[in-house]
N, C-alpha and C. Protein backbone atom coordinates (compact mmCIF):
# COMPACT_ATOMS: atom_id res chain seq x y z
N UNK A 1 95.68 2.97 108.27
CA UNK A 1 95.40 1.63 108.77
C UNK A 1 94.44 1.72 109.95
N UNK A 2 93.47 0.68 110.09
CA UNK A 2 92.60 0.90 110.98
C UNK A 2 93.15 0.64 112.43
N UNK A 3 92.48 1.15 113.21
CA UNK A 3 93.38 1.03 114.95
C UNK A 3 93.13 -0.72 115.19
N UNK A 4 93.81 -1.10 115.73
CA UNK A 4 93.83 -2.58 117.09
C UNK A 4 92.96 -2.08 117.92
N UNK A 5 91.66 -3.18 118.46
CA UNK A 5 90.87 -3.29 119.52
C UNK A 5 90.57 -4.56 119.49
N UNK A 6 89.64 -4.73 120.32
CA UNK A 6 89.36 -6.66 120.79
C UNK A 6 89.16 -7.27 120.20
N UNK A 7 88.70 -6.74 119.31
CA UNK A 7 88.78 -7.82 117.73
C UNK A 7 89.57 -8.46 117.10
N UNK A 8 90.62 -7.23 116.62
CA UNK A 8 91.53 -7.18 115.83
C UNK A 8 92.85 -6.77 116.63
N UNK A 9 93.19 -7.54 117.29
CA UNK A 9 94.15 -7.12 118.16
C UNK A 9 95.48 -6.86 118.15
N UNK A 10 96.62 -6.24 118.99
CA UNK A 10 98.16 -5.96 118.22
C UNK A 10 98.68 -7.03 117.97
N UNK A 11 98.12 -8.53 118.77
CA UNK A 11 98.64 -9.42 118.03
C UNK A 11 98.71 -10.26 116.89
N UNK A 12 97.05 -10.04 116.35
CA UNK A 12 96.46 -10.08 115.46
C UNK A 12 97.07 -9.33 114.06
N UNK A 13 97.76 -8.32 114.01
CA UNK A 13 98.38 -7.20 113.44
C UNK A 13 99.48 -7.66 113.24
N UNK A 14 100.36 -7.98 114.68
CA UNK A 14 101.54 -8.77 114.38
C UNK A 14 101.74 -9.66 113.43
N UNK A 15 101.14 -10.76 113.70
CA UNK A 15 100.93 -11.74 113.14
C UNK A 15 101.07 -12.01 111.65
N UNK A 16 99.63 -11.02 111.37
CA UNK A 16 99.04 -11.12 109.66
C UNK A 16 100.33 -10.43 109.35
N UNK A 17 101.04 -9.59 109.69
CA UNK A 17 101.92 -8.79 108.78
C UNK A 17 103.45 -9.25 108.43
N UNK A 18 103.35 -10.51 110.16
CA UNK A 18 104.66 -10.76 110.03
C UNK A 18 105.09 -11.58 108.90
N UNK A 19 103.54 -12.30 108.36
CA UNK A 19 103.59 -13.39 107.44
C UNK A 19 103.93 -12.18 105.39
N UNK A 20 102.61 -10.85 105.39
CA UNK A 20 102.81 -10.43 104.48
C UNK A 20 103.55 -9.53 104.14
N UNK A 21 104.57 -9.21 104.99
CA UNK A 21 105.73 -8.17 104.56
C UNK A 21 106.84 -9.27 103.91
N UNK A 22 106.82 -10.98 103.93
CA UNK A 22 107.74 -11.50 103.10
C UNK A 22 107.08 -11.83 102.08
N UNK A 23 105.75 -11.83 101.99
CA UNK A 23 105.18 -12.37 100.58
C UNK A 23 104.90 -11.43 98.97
N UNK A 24 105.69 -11.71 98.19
CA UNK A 24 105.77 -11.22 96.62
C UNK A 24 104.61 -10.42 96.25
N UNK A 25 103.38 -11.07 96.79
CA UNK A 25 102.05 -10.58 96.32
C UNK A 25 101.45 -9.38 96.98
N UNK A 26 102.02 -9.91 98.75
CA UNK A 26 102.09 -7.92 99.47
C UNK A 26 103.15 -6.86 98.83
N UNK A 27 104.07 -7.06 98.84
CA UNK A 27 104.92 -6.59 97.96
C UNK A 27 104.58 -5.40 96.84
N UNK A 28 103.86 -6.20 95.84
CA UNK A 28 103.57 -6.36 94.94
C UNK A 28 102.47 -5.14 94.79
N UNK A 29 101.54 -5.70 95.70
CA UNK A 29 100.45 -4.06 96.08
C UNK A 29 101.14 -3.02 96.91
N UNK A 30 101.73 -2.95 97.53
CA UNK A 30 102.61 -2.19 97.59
C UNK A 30 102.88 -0.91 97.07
N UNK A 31 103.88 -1.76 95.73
CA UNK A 31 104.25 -1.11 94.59
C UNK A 31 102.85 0.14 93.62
N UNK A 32 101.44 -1.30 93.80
CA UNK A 32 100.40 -0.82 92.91
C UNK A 32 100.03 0.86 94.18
N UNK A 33 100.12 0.36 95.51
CA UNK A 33 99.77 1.47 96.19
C UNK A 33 100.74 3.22 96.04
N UNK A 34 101.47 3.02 94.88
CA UNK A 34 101.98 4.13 94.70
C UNK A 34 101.03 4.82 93.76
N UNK A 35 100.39 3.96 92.92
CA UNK A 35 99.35 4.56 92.09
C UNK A 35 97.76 5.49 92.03
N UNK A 36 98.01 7.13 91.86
CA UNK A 36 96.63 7.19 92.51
C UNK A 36 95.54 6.53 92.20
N UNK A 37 94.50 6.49 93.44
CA UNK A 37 93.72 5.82 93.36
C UNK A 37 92.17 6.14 92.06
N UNK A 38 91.57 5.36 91.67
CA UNK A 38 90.83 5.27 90.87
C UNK A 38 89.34 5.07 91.62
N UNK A 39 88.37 5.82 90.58
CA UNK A 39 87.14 4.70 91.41
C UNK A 39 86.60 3.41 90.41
N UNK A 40 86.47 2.15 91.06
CA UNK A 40 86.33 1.22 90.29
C UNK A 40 84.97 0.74 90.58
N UNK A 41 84.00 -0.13 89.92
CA UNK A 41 82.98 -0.85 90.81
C UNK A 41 83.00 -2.02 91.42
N UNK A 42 83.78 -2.69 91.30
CA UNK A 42 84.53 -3.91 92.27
C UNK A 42 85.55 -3.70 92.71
N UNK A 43 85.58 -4.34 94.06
CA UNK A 43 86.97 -4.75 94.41
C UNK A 43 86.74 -6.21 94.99
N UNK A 44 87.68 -6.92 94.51
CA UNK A 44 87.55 -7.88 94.67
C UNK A 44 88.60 -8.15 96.05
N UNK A 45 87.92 -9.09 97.02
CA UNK A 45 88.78 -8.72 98.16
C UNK A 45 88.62 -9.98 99.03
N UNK A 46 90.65 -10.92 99.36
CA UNK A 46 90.23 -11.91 99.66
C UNK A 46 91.98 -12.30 100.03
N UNK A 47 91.92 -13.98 100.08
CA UNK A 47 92.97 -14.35 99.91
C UNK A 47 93.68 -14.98 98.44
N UNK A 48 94.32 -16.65 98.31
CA UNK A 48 95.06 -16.40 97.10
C UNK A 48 93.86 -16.71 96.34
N UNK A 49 92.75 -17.40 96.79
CA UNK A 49 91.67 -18.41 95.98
C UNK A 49 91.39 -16.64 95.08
N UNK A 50 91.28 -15.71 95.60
CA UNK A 50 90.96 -14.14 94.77
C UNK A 50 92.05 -13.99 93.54
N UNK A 51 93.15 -13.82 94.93
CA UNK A 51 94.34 -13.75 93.53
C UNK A 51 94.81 -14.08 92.32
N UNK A 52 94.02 -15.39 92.45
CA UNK A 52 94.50 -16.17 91.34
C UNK A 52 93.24 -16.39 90.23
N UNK A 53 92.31 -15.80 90.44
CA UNK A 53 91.40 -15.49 89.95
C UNK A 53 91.69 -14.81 88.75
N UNK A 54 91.62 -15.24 87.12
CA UNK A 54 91.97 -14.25 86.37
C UNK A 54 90.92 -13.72 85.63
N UNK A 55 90.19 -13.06 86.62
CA UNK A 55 89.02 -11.93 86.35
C UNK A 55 89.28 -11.01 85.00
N UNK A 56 90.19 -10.28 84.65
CA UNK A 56 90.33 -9.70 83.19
C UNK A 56 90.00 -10.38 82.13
N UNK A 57 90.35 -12.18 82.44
CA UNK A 57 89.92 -12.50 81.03
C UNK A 57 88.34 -13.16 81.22
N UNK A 58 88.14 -13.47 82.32
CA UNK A 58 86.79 -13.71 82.38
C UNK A 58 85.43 -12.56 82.01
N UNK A 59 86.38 -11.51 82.65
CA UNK A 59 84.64 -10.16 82.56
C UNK A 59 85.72 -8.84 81.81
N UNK A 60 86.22 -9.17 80.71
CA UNK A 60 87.03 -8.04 79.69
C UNK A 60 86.13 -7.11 80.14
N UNK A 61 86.56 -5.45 80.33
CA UNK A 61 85.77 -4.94 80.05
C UNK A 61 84.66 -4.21 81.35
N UNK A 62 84.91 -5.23 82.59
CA UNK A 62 84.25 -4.54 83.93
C UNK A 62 85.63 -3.78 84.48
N UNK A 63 84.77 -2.74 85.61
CA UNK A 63 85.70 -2.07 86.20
C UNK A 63 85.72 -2.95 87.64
N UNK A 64 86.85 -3.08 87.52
CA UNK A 64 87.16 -4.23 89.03
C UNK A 64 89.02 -3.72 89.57
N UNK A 65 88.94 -4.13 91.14
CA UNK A 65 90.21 -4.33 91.36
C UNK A 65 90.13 -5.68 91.77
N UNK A 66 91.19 -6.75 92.00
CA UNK A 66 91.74 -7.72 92.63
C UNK A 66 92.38 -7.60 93.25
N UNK A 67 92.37 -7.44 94.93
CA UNK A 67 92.90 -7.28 95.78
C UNK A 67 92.87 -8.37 97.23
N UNK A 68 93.25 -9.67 96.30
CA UNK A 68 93.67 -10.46 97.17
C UNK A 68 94.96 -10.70 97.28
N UNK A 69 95.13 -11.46 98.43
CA UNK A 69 96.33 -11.75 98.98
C UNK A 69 96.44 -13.68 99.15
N UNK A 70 97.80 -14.17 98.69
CA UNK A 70 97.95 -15.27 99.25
C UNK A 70 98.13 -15.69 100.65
N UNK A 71 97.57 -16.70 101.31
CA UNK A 71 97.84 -16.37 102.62
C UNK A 71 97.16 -15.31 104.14
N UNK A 72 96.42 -14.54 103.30
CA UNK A 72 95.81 -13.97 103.96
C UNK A 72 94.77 -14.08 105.11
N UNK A 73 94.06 -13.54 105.49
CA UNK A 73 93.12 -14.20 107.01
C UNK A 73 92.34 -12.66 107.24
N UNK A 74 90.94 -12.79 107.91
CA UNK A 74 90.29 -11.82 107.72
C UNK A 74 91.08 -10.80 108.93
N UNK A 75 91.71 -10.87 109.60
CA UNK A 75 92.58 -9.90 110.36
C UNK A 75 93.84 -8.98 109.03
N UNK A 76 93.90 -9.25 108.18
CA UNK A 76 94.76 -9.35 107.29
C UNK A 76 93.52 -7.84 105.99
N UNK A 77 92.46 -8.38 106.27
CA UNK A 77 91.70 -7.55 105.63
C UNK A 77 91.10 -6.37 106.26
N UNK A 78 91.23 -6.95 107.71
CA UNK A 78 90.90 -5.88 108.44
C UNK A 78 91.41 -4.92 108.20
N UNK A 79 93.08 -4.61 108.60
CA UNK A 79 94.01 -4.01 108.78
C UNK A 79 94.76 -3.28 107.65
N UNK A 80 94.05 -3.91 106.39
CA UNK A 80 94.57 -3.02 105.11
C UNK A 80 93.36 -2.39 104.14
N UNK A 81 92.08 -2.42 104.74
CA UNK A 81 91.05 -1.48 103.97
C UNK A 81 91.54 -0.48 103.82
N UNK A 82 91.84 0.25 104.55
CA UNK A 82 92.15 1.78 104.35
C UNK A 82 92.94 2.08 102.74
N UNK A 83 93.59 1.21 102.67
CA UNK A 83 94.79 1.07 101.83
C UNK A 83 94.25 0.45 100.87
N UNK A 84 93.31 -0.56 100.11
CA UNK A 84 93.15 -1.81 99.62
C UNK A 84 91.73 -1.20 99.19
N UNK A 85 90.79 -0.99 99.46
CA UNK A 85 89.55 -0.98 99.48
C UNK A 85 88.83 0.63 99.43
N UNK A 86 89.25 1.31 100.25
CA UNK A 86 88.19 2.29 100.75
C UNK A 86 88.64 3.73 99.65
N UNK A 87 90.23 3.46 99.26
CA UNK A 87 90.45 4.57 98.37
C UNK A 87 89.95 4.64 97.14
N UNK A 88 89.88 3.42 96.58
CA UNK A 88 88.82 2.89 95.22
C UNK A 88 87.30 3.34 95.34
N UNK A 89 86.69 3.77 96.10
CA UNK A 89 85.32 3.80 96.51
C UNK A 89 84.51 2.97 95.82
N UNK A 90 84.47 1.84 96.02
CA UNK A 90 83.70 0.78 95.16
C UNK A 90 82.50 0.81 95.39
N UNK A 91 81.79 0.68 94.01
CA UNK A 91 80.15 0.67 94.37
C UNK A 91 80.10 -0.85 95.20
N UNK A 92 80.58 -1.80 95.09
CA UNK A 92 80.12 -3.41 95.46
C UNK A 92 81.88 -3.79 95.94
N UNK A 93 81.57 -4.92 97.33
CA UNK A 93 83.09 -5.86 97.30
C UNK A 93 82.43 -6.89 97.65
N UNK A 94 82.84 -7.68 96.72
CA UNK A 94 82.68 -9.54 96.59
C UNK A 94 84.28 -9.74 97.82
N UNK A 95 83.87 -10.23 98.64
CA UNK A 95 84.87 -10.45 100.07
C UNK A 95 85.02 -12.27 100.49
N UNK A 96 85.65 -12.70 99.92
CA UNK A 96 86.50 -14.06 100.15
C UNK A 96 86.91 -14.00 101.10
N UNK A 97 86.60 -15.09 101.91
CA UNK A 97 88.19 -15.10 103.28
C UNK A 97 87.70 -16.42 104.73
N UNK A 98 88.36 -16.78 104.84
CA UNK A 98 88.21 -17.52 106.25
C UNK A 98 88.74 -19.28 106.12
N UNK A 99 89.59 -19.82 104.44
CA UNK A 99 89.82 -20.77 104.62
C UNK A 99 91.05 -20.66 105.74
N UNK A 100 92.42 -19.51 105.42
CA UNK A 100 93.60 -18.85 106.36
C UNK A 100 92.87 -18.76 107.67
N UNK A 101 93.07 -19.47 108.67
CA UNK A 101 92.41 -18.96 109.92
C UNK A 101 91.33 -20.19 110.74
N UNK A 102 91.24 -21.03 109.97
CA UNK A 102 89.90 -21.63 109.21
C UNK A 102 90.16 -22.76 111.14
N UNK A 103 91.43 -22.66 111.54
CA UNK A 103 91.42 -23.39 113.08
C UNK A 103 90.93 -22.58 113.98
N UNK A 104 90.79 -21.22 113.77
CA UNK A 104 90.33 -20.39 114.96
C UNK A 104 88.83 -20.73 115.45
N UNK A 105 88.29 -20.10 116.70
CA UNK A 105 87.31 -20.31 117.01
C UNK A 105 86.23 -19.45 116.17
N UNK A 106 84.92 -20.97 116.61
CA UNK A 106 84.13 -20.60 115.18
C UNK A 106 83.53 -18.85 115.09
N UNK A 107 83.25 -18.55 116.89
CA UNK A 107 82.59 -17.53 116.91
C UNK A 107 83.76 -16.06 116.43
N UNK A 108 85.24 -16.33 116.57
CA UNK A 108 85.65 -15.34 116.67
C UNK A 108 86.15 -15.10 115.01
N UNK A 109 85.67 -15.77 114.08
CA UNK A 109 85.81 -15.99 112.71
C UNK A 109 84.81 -15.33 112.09
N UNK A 110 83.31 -15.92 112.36
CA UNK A 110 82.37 -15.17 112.55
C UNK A 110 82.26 -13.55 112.38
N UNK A 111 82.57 -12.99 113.69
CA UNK A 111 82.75 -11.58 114.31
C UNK A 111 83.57 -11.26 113.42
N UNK A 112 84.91 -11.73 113.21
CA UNK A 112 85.34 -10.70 112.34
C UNK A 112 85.32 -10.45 111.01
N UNK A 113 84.46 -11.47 110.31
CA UNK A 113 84.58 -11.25 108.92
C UNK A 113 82.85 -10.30 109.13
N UNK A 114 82.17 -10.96 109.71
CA UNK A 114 80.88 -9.67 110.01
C UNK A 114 81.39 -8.10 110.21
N UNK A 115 82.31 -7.96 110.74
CA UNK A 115 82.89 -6.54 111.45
C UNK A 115 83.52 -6.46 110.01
N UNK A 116 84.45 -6.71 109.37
CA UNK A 116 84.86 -6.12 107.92
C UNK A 116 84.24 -5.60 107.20
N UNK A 117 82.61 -6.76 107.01
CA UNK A 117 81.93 -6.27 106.16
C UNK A 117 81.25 -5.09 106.78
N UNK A 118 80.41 -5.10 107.48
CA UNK A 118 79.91 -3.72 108.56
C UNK A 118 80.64 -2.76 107.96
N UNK A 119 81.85 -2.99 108.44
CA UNK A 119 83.11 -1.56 108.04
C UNK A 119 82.67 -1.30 106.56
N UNK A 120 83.24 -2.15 105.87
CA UNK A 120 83.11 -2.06 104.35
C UNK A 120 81.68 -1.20 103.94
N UNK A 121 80.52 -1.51 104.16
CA UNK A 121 79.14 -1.18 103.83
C UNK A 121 79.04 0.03 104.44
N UNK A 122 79.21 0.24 106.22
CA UNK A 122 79.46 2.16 106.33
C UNK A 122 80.30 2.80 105.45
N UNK A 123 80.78 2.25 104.87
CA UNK A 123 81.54 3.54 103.39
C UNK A 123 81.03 3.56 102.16
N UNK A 124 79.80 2.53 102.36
CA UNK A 124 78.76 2.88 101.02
C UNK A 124 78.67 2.13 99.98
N UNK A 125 79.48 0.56 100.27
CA UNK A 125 79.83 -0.39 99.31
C UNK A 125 78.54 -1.31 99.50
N UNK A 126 77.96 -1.56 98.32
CA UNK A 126 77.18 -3.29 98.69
C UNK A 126 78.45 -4.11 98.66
N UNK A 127 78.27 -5.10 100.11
CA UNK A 127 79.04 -6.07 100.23
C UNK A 127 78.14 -7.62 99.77
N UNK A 128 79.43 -8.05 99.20
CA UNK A 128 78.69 -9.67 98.97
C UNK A 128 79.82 -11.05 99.54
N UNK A 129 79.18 -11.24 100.46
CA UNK A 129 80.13 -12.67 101.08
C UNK A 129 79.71 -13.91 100.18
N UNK A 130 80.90 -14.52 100.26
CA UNK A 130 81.25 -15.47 99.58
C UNK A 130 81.76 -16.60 100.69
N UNK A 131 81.25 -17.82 99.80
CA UNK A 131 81.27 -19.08 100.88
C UNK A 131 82.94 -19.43 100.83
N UNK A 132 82.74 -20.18 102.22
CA UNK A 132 84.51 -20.83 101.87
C UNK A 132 84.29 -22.28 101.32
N UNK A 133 85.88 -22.34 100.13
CA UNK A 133 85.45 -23.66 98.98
C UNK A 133 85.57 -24.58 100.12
N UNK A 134 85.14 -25.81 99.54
CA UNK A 134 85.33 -27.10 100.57
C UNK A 134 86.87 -27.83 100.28
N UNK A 135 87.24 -28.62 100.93
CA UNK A 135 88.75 -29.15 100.53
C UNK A 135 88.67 -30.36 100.00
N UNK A 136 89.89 -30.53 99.10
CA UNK A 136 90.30 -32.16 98.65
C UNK A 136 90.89 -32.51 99.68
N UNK A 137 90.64 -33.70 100.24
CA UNK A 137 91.60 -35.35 101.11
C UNK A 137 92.77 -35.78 99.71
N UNK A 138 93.86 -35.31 100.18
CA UNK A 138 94.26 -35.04 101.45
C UNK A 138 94.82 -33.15 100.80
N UNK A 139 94.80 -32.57 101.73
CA UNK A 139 94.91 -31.05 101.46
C UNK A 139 96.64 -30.90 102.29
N UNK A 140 97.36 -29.85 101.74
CA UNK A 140 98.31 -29.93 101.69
C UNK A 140 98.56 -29.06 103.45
N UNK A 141 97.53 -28.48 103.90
CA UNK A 141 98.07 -27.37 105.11
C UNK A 141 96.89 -28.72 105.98
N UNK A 142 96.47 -29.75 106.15
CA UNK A 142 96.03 -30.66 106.93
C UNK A 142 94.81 -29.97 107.16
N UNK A 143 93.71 -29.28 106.81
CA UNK A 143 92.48 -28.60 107.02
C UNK A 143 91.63 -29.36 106.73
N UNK A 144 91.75 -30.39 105.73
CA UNK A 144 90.23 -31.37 105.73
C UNK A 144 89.79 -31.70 107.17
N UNK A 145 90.30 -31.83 108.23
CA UNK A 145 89.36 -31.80 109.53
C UNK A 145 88.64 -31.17 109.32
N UNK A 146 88.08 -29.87 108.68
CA UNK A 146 87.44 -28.93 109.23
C UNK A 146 86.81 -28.51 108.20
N UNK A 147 85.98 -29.91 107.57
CA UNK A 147 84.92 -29.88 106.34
C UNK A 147 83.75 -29.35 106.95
N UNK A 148 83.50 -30.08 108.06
CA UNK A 148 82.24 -29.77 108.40
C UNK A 148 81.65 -28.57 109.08
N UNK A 149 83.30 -28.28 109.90
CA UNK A 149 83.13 -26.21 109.85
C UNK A 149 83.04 -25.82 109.17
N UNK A 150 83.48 -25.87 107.92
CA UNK A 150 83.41 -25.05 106.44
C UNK A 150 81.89 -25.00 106.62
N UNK A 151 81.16 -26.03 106.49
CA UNK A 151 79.83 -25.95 106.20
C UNK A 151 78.87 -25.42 107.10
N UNK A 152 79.31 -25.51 108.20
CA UNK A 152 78.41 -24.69 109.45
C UNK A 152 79.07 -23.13 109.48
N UNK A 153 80.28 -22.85 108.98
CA UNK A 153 80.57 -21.62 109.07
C UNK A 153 79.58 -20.67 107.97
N UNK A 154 79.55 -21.68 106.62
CA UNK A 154 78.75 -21.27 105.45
C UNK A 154 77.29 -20.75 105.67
N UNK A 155 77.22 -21.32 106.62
CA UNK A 155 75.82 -21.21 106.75
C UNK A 155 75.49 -19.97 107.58
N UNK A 156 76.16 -19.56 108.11
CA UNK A 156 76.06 -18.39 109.34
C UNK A 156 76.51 -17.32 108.30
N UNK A 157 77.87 -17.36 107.43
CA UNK A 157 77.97 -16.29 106.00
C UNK A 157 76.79 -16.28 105.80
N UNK A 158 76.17 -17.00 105.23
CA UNK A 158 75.06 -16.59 104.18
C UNK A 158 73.66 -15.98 104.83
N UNK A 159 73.68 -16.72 105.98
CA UNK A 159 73.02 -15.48 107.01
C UNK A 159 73.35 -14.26 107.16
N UNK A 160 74.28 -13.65 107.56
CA UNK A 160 74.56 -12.96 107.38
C UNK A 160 74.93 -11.57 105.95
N UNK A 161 75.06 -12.82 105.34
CA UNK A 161 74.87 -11.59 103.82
C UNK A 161 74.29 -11.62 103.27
N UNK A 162 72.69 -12.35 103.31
CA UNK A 162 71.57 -12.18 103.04
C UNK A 162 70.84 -11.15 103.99
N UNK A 163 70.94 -11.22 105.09
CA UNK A 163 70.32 -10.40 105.83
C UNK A 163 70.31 -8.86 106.59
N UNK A 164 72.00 -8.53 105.92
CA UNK A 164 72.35 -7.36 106.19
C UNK A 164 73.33 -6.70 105.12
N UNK A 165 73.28 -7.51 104.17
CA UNK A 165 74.06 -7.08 102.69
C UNK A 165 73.60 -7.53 101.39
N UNK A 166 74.58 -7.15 100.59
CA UNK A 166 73.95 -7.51 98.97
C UNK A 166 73.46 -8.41 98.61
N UNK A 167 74.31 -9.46 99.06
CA UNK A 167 73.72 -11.06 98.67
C UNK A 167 75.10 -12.50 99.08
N UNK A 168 74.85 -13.41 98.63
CA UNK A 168 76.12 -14.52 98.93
C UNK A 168 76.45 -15.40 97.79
N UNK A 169 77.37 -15.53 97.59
CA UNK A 169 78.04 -16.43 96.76
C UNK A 169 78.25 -17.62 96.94
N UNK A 170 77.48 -18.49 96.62
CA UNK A 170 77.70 -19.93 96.93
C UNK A 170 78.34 -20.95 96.28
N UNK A 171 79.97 -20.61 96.07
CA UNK A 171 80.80 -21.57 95.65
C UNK A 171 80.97 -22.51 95.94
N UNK A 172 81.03 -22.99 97.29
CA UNK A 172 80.95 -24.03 98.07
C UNK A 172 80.34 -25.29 97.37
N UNK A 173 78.66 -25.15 96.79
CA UNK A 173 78.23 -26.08 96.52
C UNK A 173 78.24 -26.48 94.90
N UNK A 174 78.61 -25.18 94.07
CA UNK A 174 79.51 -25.28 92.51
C UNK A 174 80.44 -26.24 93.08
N UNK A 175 80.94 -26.49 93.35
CA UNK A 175 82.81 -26.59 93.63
C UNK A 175 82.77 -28.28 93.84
N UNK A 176 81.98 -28.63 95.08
CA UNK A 176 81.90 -29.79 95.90
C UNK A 176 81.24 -30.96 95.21
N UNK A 177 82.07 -32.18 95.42
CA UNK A 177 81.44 -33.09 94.68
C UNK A 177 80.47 -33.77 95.55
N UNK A 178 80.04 -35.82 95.09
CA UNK A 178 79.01 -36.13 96.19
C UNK A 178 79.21 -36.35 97.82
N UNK A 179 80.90 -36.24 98.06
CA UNK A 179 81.00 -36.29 99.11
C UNK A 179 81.40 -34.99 99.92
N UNK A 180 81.06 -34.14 99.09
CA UNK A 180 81.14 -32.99 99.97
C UNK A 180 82.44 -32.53 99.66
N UNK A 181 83.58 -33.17 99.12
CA UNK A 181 84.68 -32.38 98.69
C UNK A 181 84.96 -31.53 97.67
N UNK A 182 86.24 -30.60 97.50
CA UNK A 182 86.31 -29.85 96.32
C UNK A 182 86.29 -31.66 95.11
N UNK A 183 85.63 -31.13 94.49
CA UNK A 183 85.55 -31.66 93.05
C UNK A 183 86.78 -32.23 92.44
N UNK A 184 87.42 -33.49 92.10
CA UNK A 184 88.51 -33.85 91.04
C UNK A 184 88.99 -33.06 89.61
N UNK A 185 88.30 -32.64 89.31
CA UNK A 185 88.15 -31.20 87.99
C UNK A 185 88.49 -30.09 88.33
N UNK A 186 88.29 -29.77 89.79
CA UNK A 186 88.15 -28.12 90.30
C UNK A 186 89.78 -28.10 91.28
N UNK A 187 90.11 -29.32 91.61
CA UNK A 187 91.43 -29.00 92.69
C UNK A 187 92.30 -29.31 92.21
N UNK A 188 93.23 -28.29 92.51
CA UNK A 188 94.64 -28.53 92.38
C UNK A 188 95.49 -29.74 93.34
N UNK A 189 96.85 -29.91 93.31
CA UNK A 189 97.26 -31.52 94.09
C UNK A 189 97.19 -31.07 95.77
N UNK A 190 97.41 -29.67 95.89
CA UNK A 190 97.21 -29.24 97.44
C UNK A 190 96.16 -29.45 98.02
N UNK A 191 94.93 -29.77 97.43
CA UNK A 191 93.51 -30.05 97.51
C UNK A 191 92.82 -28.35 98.34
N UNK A 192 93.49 -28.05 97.99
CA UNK A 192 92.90 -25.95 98.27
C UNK A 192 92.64 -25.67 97.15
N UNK A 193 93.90 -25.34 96.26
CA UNK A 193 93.51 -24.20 94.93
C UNK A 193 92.91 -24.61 93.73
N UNK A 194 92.13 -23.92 92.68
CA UNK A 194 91.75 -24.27 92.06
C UNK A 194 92.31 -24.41 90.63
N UNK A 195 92.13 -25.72 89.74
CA UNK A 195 92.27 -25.53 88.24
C UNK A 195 91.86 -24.38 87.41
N UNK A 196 91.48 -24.14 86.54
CA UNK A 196 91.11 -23.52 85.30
C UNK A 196 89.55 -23.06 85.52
N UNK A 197 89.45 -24.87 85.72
CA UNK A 197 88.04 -24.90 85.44
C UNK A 197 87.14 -24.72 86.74
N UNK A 198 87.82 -24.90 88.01
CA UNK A 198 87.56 -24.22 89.15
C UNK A 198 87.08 -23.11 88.96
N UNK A 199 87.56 -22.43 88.32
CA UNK A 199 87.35 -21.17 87.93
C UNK A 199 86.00 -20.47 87.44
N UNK A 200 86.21 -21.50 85.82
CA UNK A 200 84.76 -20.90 85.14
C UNK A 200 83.47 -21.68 85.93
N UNK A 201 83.65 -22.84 86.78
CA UNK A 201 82.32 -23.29 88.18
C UNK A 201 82.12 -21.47 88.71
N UNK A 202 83.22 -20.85 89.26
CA UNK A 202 83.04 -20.24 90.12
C UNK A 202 82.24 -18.40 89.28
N UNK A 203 82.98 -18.44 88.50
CA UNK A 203 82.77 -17.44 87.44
C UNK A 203 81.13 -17.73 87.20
N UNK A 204 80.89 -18.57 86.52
CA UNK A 204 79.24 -18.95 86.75
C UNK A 204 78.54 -18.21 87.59
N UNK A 205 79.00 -18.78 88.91
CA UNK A 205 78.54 -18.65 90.43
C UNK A 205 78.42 -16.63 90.48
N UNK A 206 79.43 -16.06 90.30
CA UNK A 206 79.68 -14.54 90.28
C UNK A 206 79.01 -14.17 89.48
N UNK A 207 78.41 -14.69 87.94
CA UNK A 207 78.22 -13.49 87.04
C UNK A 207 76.18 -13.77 87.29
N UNK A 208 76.26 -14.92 88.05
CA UNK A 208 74.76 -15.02 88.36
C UNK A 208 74.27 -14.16 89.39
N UNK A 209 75.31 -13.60 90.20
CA UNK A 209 75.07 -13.10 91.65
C UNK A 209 75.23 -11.57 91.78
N UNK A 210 76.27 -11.24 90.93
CA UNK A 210 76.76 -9.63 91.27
C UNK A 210 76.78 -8.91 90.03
N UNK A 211 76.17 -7.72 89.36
CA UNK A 211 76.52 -7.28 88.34
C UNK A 211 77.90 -6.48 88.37
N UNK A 212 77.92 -7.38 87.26
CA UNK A 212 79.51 -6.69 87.57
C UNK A 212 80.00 -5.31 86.38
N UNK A 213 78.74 -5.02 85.21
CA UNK A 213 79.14 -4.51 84.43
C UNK A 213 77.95 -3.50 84.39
């Protein structure tokens, strides 16, 4: 596990873990972390919007992991590369993350999903950031305040992973209807997760952006 510093701090550590040592899906990798490791060319790496992603039936046939978490927050990704990411030696990680968190300050959201990826890419991965989706009114964790961060945060991602990584994923604007929200087709009743068809919008979005095979 990587050390705590100003970034990523012991409380930061606290925190993310106190939430995923009760959740099924940490758990769950866990279990997969008994398995030696493989090298794959994805890892897919995020929170649940990843998880629930059912990538096998979309790209039969690529070598990928899915290694998201429900609930998760980029302190959460920080703190389990070692474990999650770096033993796979992935040629590429498509990296989801920042709706969990999504009240923190803008700059310190920023920094740390930049510092993951940094990390990630000194071990030889093309990294590709991915936008955060926009929300349905009314959303079930009260985050539609913070449409219009979504979109100013988006914009500093994609700076950023245009300009010092593989490339960016722009789900955000697949996803969003004319008012800027997730789409009636694409959200679930929490106005976060996605339908089906959320999905193949987003799948689109991936198989235009990253080779995955």
């Amino acid at each position: 596990m990587l050390p705590v510093n100003e970034l990523f701090t012991a409380k930061d550590k606290e925190a993310i873990y106190s939430f995923l040592d009760t959740y099924p899906r940490y758990l769950e990798i866990l279990e997969y972390r008994k398995l030696p490791p493989r090298k794959v060319k994805t890892v897919f790496y995020g929170d649940s919007i990843t998880n629930a992603f059912p990538l096998q039936e979309f790209f039969p046939g690529a070598s990928f992991l899915n290694r998201g978490i429900g609930g998760d927050n980029v302190n959460g990704l920080y703190f389990r590369m070692e474990d999650d990411v770096f033993p796979f030696q992935p040629e590429q990680v498509v990296m989801m993350i920042g709706i969990n968190g999504i009240e923190w300050e803008f700059e310190s959201i920023i920094a740390k999903i930049s510092r993951v990826a940094e990390l990630i890419a000194e071990r030889g991965s093309r990294v590709y950031l991915c936008s955060i989706l926009p929300l349905r009114n009314p959303d079930a964790w009260n985050r539609f305040q913070y449409q219009d961060k979504i979109v100013k945060l988006n914009a500093e991602i994609k700076r950023i992973a245009v300009s010092r990584h593989a490339g960016y994923l722009d789900y955000h604007t697949a996803l969003r209807d004319e008012n800027g929200e997730l789409a009636k087709p694409f959200a679930r009743e929490d106005g976060t997760h996605l339908t089906f068809d959320g999905y193949i919008a987003m799948a689109k979005v991936l198989e235009q952006t990253v080779p995955l095979y």
